[in-house]
C-alpha atoms as a PDB file:
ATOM      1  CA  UNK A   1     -32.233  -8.102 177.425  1.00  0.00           C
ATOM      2  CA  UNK A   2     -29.026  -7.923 178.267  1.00  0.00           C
ATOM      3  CA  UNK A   3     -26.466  -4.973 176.294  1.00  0.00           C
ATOM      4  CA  UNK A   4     -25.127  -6.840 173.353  1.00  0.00           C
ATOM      5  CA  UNK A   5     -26.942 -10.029 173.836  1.00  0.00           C
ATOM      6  CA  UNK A   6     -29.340 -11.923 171.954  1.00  0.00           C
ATOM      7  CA  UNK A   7     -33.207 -11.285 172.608  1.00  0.00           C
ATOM      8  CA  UNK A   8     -35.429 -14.069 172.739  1.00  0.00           C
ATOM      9  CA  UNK A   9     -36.708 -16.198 169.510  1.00  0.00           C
ATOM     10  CA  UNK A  10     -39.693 -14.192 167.724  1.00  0.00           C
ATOM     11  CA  UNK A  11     -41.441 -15.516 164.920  1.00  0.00           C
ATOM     12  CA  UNK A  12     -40.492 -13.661 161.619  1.00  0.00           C
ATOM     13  CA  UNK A  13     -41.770 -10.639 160.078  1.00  0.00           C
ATOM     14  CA  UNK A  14     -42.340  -9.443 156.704  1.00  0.00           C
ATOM     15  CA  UNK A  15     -39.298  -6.844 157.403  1.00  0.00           C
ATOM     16  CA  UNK A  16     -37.204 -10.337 158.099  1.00  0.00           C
ATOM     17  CA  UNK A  17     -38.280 -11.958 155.427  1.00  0.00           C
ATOM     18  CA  UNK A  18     -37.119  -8.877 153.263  1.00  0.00           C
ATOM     19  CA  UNK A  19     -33.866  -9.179 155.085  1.00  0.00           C
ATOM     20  CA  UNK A  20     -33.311 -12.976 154.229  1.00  0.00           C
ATOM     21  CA  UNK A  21     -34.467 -12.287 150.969  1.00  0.00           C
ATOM     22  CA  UNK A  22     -31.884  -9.402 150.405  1.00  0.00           C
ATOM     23  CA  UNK A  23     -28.751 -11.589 151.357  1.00  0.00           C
ATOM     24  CA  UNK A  24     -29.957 -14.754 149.220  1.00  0.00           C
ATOM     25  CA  UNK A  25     -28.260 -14.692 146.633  1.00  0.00           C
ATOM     26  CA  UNK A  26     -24.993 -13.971 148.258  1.00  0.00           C
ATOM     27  CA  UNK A  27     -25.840 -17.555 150.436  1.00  0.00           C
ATOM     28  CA  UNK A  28     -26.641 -19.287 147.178  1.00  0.00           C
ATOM     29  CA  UNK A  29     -23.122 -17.783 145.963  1.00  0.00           C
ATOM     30  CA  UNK A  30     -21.342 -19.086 149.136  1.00  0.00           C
ATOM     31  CA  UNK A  31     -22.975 -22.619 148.921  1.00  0.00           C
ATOM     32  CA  UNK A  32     -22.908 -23.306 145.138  1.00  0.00           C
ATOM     33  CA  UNK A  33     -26.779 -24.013 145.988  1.00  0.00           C
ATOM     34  CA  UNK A  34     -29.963 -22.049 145.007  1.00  0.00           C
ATOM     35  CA  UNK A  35     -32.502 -22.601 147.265  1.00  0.00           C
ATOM     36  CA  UNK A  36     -36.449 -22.243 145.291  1.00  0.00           C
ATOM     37  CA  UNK A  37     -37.960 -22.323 148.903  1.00  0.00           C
ATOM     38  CA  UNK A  38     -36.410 -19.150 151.584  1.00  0.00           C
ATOM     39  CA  UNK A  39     -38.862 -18.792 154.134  1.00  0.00           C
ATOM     40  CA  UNK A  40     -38.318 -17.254 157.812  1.00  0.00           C
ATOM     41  CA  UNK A  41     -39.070 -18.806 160.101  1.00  0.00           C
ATOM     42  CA  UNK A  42     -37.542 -17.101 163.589  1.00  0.00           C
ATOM     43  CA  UNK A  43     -35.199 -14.425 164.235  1.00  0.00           C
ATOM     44  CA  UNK A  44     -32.995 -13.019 167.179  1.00  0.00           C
ATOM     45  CA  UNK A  45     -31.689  -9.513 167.281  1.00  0.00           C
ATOM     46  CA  UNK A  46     -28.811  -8.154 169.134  1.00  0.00           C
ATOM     47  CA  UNK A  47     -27.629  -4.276 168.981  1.00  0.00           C
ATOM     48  CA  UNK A  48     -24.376  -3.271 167.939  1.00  0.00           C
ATOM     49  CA  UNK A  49     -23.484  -0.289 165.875  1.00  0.00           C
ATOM     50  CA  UNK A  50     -26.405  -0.798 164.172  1.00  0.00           C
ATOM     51  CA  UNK A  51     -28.494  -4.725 164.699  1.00  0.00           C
ATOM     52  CA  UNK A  52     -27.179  -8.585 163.717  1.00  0.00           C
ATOM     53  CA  UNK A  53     -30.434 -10.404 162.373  1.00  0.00           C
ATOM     54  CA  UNK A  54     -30.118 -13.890 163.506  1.00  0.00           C
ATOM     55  CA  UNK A  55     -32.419 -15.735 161.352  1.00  0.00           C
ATOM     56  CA  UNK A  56     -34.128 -19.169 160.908  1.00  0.00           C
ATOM     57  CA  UNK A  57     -34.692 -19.940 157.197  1.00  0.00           C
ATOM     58  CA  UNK A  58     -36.324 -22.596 155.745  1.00  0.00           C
ATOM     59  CA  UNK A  59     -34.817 -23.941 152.343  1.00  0.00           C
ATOM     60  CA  UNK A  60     -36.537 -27.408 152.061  1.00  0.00           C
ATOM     61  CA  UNK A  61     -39.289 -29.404 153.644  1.00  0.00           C
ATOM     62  CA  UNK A  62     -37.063 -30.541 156.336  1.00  0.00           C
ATOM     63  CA  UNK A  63     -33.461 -28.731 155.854  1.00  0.00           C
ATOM     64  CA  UNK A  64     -32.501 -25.468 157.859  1.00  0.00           C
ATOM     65  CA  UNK A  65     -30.268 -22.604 157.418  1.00  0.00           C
ATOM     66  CA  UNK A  66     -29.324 -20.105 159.943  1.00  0.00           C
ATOM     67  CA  UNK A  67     -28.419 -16.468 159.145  1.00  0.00           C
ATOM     68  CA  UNK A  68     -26.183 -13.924 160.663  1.00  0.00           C
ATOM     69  CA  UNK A  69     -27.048 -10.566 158.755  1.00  0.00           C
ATOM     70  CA  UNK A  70     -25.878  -7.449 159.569  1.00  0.00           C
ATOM     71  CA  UNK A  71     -27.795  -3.940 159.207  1.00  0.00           C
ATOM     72  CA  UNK A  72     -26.146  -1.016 159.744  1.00  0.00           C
ATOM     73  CA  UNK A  73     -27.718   2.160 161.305  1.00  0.00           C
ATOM     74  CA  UNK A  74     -30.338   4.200 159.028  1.00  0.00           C
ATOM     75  CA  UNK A  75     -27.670   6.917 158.500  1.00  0.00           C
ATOM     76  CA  UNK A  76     -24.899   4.479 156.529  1.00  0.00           C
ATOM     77  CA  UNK A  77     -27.667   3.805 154.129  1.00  0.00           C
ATOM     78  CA  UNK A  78     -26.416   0.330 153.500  1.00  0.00           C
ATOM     79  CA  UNK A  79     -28.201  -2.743 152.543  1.00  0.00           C
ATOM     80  CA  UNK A  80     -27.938  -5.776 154.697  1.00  0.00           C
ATOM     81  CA  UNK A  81     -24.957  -7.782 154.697  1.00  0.00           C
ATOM     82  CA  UNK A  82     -24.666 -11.200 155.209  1.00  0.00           C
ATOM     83  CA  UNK A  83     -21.803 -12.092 157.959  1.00  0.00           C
ATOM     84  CA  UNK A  84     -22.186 -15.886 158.651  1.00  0.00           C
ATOM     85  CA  UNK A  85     -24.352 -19.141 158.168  1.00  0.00           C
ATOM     86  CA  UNK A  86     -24.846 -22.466 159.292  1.00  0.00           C
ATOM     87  CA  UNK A  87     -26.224 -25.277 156.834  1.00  0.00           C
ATOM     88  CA  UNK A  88     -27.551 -28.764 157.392  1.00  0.00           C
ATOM     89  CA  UNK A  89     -29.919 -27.350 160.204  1.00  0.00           C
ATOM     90  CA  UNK A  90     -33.253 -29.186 161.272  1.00  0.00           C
ATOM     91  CA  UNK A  91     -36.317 -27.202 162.731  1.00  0.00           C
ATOM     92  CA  UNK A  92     -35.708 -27.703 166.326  1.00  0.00           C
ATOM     93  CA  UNK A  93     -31.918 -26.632 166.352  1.00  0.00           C
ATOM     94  CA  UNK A  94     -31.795 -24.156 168.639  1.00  0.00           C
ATOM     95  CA  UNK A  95     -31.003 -20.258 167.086  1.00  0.00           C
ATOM     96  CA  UNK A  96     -27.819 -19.387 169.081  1.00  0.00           C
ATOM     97  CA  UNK A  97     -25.188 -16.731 168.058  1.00  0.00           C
ATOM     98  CA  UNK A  98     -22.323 -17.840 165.772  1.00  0.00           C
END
């Protein structure tokens, strides 16, 4: 991987499903939407001062959110934050930084 870019698509975690989970409610805010299904799916990574979670999420049987959340380093002892997302997604749209 390349300094600052994106690693490759890995299927998601528990951890990134904790993420996703954390910054919810503040995409449910941001959409006037609440979403009763938030599962997800893939995620990309890329290092900064401290990692941007880019995240697949699955909100429907066929509709597709993607994430940008950012987590600060261990020492800031901040929660996640969420710093972008793209709606209207489909499951083969490609998980590419925004």
């Amino acid at each position: 991987m390349m300094p600052g870019g994106l690693t490759e698509a890995k299927p998601a975690t528990p951890e990134v499903q904790h993420i996703a989970d954390e910054v919810k409610s503040a995409l449910e805010g941001k959409v006037d939407r609440m979403y009763g299904i938030f599962k997800a799916i893939i995620f990309k990574t890329q290092v900064v001062a401290g990692t941007n979670y880019f995240i697949k999420v699955q909100v429907a049987d066929d509709d597709y959110v993607h994430l940008r959340v950012f987590q600060s380093l261990p020492c800031e002892k901040q929660g996640p934050r969420l710093d972008g997302y793209q709606t209207n997604k489909t499951k083969d749209d490609p998980l590419v930084y925004f």
